[in-house]
C-alpha atoms as a PDB file:
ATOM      1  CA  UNK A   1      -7.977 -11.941  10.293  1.00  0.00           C
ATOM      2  CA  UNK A   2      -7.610  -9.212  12.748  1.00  0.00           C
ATOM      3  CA  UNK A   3      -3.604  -8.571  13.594  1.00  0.00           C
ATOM      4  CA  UNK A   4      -4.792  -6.744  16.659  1.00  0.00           C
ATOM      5  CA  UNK A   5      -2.669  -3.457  15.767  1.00  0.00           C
ATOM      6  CA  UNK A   6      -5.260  -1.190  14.726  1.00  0.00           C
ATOM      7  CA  UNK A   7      -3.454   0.618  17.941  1.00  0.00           C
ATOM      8  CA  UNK A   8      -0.139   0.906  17.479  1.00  0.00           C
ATOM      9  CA  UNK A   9       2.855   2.750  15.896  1.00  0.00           C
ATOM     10  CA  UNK A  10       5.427   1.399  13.690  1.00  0.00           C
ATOM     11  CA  UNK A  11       8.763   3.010  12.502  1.00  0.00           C
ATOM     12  CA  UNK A  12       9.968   1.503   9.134  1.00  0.00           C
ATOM     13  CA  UNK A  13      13.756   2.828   8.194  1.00  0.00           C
ATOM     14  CA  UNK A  14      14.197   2.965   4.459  1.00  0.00           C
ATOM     15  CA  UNK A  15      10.557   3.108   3.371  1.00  0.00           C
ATOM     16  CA  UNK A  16      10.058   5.396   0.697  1.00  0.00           C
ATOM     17  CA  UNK A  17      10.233   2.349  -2.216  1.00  0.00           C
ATOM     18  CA  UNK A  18      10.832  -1.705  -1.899  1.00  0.00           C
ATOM     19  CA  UNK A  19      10.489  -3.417   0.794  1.00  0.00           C
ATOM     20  CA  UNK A  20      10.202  -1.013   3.380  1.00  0.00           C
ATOM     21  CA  UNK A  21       7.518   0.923   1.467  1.00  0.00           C
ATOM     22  CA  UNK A  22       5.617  -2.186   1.224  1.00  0.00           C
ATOM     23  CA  UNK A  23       5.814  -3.203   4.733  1.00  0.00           C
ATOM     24  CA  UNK A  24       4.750   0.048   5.813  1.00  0.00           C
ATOM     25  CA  UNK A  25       1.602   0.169   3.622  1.00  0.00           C
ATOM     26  CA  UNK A  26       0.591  -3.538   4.576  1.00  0.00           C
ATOM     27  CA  UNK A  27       1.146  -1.904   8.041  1.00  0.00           C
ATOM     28  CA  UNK A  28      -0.784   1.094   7.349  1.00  0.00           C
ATOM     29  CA  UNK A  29      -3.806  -0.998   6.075  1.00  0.00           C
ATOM     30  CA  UNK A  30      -4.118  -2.494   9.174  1.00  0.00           C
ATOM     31  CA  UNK A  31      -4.724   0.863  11.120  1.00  0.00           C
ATOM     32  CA  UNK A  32      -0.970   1.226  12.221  1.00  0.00           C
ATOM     33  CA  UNK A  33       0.082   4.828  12.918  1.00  0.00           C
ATOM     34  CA  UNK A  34       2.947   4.893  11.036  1.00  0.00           C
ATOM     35  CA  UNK A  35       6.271   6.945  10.514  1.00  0.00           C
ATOM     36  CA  UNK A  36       8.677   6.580   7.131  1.00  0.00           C
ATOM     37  CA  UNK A  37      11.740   7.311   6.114  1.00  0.00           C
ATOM     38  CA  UNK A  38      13.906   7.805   3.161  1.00  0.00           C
ATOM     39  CA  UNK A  39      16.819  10.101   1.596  1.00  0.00           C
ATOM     40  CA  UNK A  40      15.229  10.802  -1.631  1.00  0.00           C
ATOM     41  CA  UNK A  41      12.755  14.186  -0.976  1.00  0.00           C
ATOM     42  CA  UNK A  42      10.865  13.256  -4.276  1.00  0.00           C
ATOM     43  CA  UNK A  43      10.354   9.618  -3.585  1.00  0.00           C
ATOM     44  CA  UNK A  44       9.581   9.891   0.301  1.00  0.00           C
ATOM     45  CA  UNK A  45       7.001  13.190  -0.462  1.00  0.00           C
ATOM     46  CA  UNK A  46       5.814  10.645  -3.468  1.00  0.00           C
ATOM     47  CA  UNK A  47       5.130   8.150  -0.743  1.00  0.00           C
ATOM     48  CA  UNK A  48       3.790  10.138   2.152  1.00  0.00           C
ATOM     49  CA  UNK A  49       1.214  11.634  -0.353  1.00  0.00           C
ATOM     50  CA  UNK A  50       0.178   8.267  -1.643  1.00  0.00           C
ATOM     51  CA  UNK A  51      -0.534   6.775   1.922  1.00  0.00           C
ATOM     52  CA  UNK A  52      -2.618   9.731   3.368  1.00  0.00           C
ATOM     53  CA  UNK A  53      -4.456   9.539  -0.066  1.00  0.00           C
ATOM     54  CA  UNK A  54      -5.791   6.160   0.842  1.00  0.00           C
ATOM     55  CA  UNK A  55      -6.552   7.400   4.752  1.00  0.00           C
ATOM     56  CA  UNK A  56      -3.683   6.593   6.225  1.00  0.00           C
ATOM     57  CA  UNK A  57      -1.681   8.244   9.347  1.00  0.00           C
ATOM     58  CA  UNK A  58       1.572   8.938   8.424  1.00  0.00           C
ATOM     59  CA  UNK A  59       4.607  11.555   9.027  1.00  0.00           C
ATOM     60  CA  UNK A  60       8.013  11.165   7.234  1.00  0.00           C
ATOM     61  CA  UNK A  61      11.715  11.844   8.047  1.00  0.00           C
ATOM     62  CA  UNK A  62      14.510  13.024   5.532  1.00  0.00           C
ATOM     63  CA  UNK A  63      17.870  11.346   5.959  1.00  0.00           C
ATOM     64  CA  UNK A  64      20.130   8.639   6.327  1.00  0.00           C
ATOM     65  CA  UNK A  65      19.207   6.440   9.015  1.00  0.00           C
ATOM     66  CA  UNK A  66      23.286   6.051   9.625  1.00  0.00           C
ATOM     67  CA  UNK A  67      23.341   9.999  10.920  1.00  0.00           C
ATOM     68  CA  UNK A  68      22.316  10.118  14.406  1.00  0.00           C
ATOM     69  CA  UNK A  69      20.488  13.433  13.702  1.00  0.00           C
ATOM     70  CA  UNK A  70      18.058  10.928  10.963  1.00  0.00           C
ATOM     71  CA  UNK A  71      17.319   8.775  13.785  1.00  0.00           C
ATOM     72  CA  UNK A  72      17.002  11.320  16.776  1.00  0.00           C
ATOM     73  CA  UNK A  73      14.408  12.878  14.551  1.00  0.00           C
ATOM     74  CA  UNK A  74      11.862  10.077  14.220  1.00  0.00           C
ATOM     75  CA  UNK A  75      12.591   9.247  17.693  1.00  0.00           C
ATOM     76  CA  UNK A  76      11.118  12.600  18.200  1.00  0.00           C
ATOM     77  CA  UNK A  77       8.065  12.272  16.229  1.00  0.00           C
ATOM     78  CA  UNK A  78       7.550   8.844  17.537  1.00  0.00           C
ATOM     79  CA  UNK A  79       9.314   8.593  21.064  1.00  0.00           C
ATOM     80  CA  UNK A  80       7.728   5.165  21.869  1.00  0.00           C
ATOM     81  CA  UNK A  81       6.795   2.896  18.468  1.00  0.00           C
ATOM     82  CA  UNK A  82       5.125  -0.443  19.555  1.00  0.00           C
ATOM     83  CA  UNK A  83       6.750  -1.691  16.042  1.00  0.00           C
ATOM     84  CA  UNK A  84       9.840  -1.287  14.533  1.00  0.00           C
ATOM     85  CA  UNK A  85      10.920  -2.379  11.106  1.00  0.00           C
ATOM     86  CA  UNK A  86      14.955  -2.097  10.823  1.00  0.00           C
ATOM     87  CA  UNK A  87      15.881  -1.705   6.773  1.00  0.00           C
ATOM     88  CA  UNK A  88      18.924  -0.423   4.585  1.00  0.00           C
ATOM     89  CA  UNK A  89      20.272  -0.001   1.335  1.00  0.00           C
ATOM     90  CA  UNK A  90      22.613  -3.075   1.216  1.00  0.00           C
ATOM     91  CA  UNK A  91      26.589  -2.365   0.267  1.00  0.00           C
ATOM     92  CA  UNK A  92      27.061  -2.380  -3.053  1.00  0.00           C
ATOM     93  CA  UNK A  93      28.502  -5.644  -4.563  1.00  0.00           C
ATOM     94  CA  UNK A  94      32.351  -6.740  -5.272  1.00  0.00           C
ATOM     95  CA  UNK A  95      35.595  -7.961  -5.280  1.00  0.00           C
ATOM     96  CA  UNK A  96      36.890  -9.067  -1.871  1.00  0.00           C
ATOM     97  CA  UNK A  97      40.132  -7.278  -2.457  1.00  0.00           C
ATOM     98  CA  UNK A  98      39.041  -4.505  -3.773  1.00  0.00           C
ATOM     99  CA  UNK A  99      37.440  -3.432  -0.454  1.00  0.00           C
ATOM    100  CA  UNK A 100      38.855  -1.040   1.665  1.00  0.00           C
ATOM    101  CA  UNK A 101      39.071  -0.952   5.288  1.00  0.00           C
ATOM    102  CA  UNK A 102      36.529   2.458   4.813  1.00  0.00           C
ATOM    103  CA  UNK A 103      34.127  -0.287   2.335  1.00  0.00           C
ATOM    104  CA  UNK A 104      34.158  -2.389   5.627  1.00  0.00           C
ATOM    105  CA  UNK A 105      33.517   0.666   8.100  1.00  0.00           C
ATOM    106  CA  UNK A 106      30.669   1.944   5.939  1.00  0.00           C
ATOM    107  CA  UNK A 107      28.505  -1.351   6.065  1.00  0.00           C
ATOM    108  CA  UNK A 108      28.969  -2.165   9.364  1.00  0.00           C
ATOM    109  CA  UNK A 109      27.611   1.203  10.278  1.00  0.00           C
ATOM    110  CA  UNK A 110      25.022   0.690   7.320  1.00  0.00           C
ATOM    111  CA  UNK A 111      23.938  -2.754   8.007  1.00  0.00           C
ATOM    112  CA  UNK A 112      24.513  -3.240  11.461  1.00  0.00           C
ATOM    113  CA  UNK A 113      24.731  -0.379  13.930  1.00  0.00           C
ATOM    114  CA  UNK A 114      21.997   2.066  13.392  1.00  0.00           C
ATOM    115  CA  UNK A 115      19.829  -1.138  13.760  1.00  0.00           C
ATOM    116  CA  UNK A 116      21.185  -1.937  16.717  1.00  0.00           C
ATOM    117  CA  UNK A 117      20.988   1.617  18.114  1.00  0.00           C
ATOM    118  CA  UNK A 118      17.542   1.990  17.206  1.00  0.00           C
ATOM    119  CA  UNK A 119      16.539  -1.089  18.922  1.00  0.00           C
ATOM    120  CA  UNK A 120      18.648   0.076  21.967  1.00  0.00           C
ATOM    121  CA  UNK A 121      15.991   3.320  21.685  1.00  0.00           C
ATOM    122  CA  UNK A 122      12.998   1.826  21.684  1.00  0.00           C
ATOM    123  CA  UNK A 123      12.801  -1.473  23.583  1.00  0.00           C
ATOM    124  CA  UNK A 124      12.564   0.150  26.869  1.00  0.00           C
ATOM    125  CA  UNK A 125       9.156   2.014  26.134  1.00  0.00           C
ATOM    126  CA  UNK A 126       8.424  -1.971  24.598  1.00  0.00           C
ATOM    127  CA  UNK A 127       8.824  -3.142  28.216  1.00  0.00           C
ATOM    128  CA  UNK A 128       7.083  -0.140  30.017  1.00  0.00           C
ATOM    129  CA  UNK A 129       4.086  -1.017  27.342  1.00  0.00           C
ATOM    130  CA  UNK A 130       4.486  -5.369  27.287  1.00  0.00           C
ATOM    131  CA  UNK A 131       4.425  -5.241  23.652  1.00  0.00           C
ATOM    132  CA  UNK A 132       6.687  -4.682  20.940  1.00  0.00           C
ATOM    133  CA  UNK A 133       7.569  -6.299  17.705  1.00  0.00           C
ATOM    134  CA  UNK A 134      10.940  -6.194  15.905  1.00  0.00           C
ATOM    135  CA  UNK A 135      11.738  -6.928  12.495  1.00  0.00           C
ATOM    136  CA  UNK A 136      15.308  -6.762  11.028  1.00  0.00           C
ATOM    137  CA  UNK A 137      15.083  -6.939   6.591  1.00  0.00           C
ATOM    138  CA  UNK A 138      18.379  -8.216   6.009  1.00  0.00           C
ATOM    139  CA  UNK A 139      19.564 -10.343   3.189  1.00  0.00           C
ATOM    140  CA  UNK A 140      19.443 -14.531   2.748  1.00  0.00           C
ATOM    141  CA  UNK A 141      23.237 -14.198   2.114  1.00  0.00           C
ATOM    142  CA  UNK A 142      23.522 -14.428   5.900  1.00  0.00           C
ATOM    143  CA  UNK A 143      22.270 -18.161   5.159  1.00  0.00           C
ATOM    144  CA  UNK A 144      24.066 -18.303   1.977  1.00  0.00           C
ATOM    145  CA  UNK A 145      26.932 -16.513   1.933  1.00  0.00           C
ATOM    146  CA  UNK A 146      28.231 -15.201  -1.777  1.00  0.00           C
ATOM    147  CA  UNK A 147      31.830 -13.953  -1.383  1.00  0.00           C
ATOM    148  CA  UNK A 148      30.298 -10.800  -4.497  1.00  0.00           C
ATOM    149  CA  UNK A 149      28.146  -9.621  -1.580  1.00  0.00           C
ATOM    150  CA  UNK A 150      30.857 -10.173   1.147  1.00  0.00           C
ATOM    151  CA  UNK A 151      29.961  -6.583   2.716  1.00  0.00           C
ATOM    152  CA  UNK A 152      26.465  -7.270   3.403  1.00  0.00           C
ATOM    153  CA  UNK A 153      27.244 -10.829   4.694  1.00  0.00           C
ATOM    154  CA  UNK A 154      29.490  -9.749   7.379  1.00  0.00           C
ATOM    155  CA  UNK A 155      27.734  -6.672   8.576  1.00  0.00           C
ATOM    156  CA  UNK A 156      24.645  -8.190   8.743  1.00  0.00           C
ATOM    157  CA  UNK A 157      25.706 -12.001  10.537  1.00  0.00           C
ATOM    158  CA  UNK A 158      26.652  -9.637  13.396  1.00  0.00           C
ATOM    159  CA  UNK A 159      23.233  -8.006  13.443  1.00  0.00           C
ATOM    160  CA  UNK A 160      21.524 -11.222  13.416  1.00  0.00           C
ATOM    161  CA  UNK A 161      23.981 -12.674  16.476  1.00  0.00           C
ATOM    162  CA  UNK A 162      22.965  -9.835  18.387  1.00  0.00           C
ATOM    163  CA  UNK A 163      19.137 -10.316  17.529  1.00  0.00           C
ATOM    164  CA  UNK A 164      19.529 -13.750  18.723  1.00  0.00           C
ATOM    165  CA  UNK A 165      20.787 -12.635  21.995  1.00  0.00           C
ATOM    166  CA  UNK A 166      18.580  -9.820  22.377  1.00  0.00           C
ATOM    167  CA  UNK A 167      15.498 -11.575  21.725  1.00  0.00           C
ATOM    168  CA  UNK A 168      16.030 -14.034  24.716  1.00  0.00           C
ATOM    169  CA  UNK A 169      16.444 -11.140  27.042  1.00  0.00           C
ATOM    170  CA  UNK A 170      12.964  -9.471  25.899  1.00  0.00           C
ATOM    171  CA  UNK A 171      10.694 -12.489  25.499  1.00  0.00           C
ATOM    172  CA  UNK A 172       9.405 -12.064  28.922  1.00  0.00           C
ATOM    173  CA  UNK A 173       8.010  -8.446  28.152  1.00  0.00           C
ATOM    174  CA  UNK A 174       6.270  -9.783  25.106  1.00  0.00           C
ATOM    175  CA  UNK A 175       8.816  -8.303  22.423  1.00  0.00           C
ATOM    176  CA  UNK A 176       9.714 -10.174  19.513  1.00  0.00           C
ATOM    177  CA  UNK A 177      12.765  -9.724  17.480  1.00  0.00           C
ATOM    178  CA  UNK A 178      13.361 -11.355  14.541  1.00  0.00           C
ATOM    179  CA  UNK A 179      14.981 -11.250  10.954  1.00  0.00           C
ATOM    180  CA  UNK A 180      13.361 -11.933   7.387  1.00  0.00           C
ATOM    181  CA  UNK A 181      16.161 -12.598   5.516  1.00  0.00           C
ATOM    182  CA  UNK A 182      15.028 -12.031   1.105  1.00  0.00           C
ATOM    183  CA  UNK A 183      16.191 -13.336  -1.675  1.00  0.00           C
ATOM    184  CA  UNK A 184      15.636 -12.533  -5.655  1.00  0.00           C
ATOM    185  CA  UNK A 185      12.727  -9.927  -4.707  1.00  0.00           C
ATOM    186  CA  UNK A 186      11.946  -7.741  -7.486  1.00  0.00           C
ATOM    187  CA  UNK A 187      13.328  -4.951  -6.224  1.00  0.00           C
ATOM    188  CA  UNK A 188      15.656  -1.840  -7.148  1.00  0.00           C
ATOM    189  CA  UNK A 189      18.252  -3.206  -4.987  1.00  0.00           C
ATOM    190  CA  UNK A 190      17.661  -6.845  -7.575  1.00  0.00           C
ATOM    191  CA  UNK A 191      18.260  -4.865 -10.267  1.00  0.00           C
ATOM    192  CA  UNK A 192      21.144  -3.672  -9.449  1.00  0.00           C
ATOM    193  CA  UNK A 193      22.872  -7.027  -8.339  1.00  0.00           C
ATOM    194  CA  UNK A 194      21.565  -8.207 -11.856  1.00  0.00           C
ATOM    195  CA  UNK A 195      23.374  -5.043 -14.084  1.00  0.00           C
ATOM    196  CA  UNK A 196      26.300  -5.971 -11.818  1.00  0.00           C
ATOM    197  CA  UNK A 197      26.516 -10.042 -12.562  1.00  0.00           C
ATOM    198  CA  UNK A 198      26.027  -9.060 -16.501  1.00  0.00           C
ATOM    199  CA  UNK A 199      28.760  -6.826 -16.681  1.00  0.00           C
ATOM    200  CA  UNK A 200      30.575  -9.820 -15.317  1.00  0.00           C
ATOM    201  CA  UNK A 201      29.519 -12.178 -17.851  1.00  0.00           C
ATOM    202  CA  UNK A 202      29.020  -9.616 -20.495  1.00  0.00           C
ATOM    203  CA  UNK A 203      25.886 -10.383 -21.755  1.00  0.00           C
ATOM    204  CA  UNK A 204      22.698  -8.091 -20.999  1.00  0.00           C
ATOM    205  CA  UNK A 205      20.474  -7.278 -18.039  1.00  0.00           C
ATOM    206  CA  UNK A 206      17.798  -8.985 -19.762  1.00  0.00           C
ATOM    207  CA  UNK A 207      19.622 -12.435 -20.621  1.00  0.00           C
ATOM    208  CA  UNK A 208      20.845 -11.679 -16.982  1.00  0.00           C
ATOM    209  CA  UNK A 209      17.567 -11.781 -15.456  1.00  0.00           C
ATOM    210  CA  UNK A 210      16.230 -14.597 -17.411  1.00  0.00           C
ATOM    211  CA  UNK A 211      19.783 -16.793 -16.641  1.00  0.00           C
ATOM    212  CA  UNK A 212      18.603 -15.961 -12.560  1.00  0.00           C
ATOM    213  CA  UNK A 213      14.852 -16.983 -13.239  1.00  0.00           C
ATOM    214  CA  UNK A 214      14.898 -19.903 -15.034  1.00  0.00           C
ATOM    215  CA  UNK A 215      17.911 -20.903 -11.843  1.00  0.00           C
ATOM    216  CA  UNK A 216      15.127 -20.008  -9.464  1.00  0.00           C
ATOM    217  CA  UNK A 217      12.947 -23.186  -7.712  1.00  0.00           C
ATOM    218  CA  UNK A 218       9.570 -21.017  -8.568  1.00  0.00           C
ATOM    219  CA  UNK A 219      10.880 -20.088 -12.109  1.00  0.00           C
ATOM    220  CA  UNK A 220      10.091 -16.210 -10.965  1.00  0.00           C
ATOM    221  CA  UNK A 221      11.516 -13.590  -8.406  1.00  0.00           C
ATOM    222  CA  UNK A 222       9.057 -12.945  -6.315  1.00  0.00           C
ATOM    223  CA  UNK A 223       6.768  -9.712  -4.882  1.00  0.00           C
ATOM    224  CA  UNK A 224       7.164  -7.096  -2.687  1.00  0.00           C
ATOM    225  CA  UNK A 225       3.430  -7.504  -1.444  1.00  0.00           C
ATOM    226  CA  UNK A 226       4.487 -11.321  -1.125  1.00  0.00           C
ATOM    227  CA  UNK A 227       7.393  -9.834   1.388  1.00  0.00           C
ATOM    228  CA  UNK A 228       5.441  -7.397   3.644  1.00  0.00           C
ATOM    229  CA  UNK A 229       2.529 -10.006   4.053  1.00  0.00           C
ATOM    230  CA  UNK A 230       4.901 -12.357   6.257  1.00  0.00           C
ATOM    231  CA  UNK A 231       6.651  -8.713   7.582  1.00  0.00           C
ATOM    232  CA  UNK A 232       3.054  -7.606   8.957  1.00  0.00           C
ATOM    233  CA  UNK A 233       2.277 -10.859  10.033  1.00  0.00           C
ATOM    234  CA  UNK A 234       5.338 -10.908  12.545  1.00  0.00           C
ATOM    235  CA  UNK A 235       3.829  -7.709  13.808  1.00  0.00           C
ATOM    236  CA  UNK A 236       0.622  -8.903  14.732  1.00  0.00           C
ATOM    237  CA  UNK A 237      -0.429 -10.358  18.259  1.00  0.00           C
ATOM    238  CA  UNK A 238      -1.203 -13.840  16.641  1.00  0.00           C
ATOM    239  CA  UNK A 239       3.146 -13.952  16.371  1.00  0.00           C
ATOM    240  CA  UNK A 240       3.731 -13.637  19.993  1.00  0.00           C
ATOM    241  CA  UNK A 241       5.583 -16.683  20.075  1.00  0.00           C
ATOM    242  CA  UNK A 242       8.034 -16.728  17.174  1.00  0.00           C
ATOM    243  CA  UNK A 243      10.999 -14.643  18.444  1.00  0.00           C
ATOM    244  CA  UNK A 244      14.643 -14.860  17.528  1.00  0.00           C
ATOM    245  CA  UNK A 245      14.191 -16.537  13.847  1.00  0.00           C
ATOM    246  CA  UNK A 246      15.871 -16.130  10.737  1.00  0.00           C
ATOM    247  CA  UNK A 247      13.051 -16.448   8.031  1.00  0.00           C
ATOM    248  CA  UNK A 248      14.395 -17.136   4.360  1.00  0.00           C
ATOM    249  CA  UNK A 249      11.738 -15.590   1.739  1.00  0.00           C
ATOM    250  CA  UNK A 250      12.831 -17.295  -1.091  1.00  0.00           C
ATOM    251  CA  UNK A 251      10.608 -18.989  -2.795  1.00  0.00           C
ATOM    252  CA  UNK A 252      11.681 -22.265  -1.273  1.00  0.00           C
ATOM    253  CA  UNK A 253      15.210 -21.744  -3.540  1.00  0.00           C
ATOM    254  CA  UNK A 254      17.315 -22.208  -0.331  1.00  0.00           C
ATOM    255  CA  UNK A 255      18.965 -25.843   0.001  1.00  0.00           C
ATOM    256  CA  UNK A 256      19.785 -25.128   3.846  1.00  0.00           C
ATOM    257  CA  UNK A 257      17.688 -27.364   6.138  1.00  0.00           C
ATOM    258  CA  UNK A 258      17.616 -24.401   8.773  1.00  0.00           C
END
């Protein structure tokens, strides 16, 4: 199937590994022009390598996409993306009263408003265009709320309120916004929820990660290809007319009707 955006640009925050990397190489395959970011030099320069090995177009920017600097700077190399893929490193989890007011502060910045600045960026030169496509990776404990991941939760219920909102003002210049919500991806950021929830238990990572799959509906966690296909998918023009969902990618291990 053609996605019709052998044209276009795409920004992808936090795409040097996981998720993001994997969106932006399903993007990349289908002729996006696309621009990637990460904080680790190694891993992004790992990445960027990889990618224009296989043909791709791609440039790269250093930094945390919290630092306005990180975010003025692909702005810069891509003033007007036609696609952008908000993504960060989730807050670590923990005890509820552990957290500090400065624990709170952090993921709220993290989780919530560089995503919303960067869509404040960008959807004008959407409008000017009539296309854009907007794709928030945030976490299925929106749905599901665990109090452990408490941070995330609450930084990143806000970002999907204002998605919501947002996406009912932009519908009429053919912009889509709308949030893929993951859950028990193999991923680093898996991993480390796992080391965390065996220290609590005190048994090992791997009777840890075999306790969470056999728990699991499809007996597995699943891929990061199996992600980015529904991610790229949202992009395309065929998706024109799904705007303002949350979309769990679970496996089918959610109980929630909607």
């Amino acid at each position: 199937m053609d996605l019709g955006i052998s044209d276009k640009k795409a920004i992808i925050c936090a795409s040097s590994r996981g998720l993001g990397k994997a969106c932006a190489y399903d993007l990349a395959k289908e002729g996006v022009e696309i621009f990637i970011n990460g904080t680790n030099q190694e891993n992004l320069d790992k990445t960027e390598l990889e990618f224009k090995n296989n043909g791709f177009k791609v440039k790269s920017v250093l930094g945390p996409m919290e630092d306005s600097s990180t975010r003025e700077a692909l702005l810069d190399l891509c003033p007007d993306p036609d696609i952008l893929i908000n993504n960060s490193g989730g807050p670590p989890p923990g005890n509820f009263f552990d957290w500090s007011e400065e624990d709170f502060l952090s993921a709220i910045k993290s989780n919530f408003t560089q995503s919303a600045l960067l869509m404040q960026a960008v959807i004008p030169k959407m409008k000017e265009k009539n296309f854009g496509r907007i794709v928030n990776i945030t976490s299925a404990m929106v749905k599901n709320p665990h109090l452990i991941m408490g941070l995330s939760t609450s930084a990143r219920s806000g970002l999907h309120g204002l998605s919501k909102a947002l996406s009912r003002e932009v519908a009429q210049f053919n912009i889509t916004i709308n949030n893929l919500l993951p859950e028990r991806i193999d991923t680093d950021r898996q991993t480390q929820i796992l080391n965390f929830q065996a220290k609590l238990s005190d048994i090992s990572f791997e009777e840890s990660r075999k306790e969470l799959e056999d728990s699991l509906t499809a007996k597995r966690m699943g891929t990061v290809e199996e992600f980015s296909g529904i991610c790229t998918f949202l992009c395309s023009k065929q998706a024109a007319y799904i705007s303002g969902q949350n979309i769990s990618v679970d496996g089918g291990n959610s109980t929630n009707l909607i």
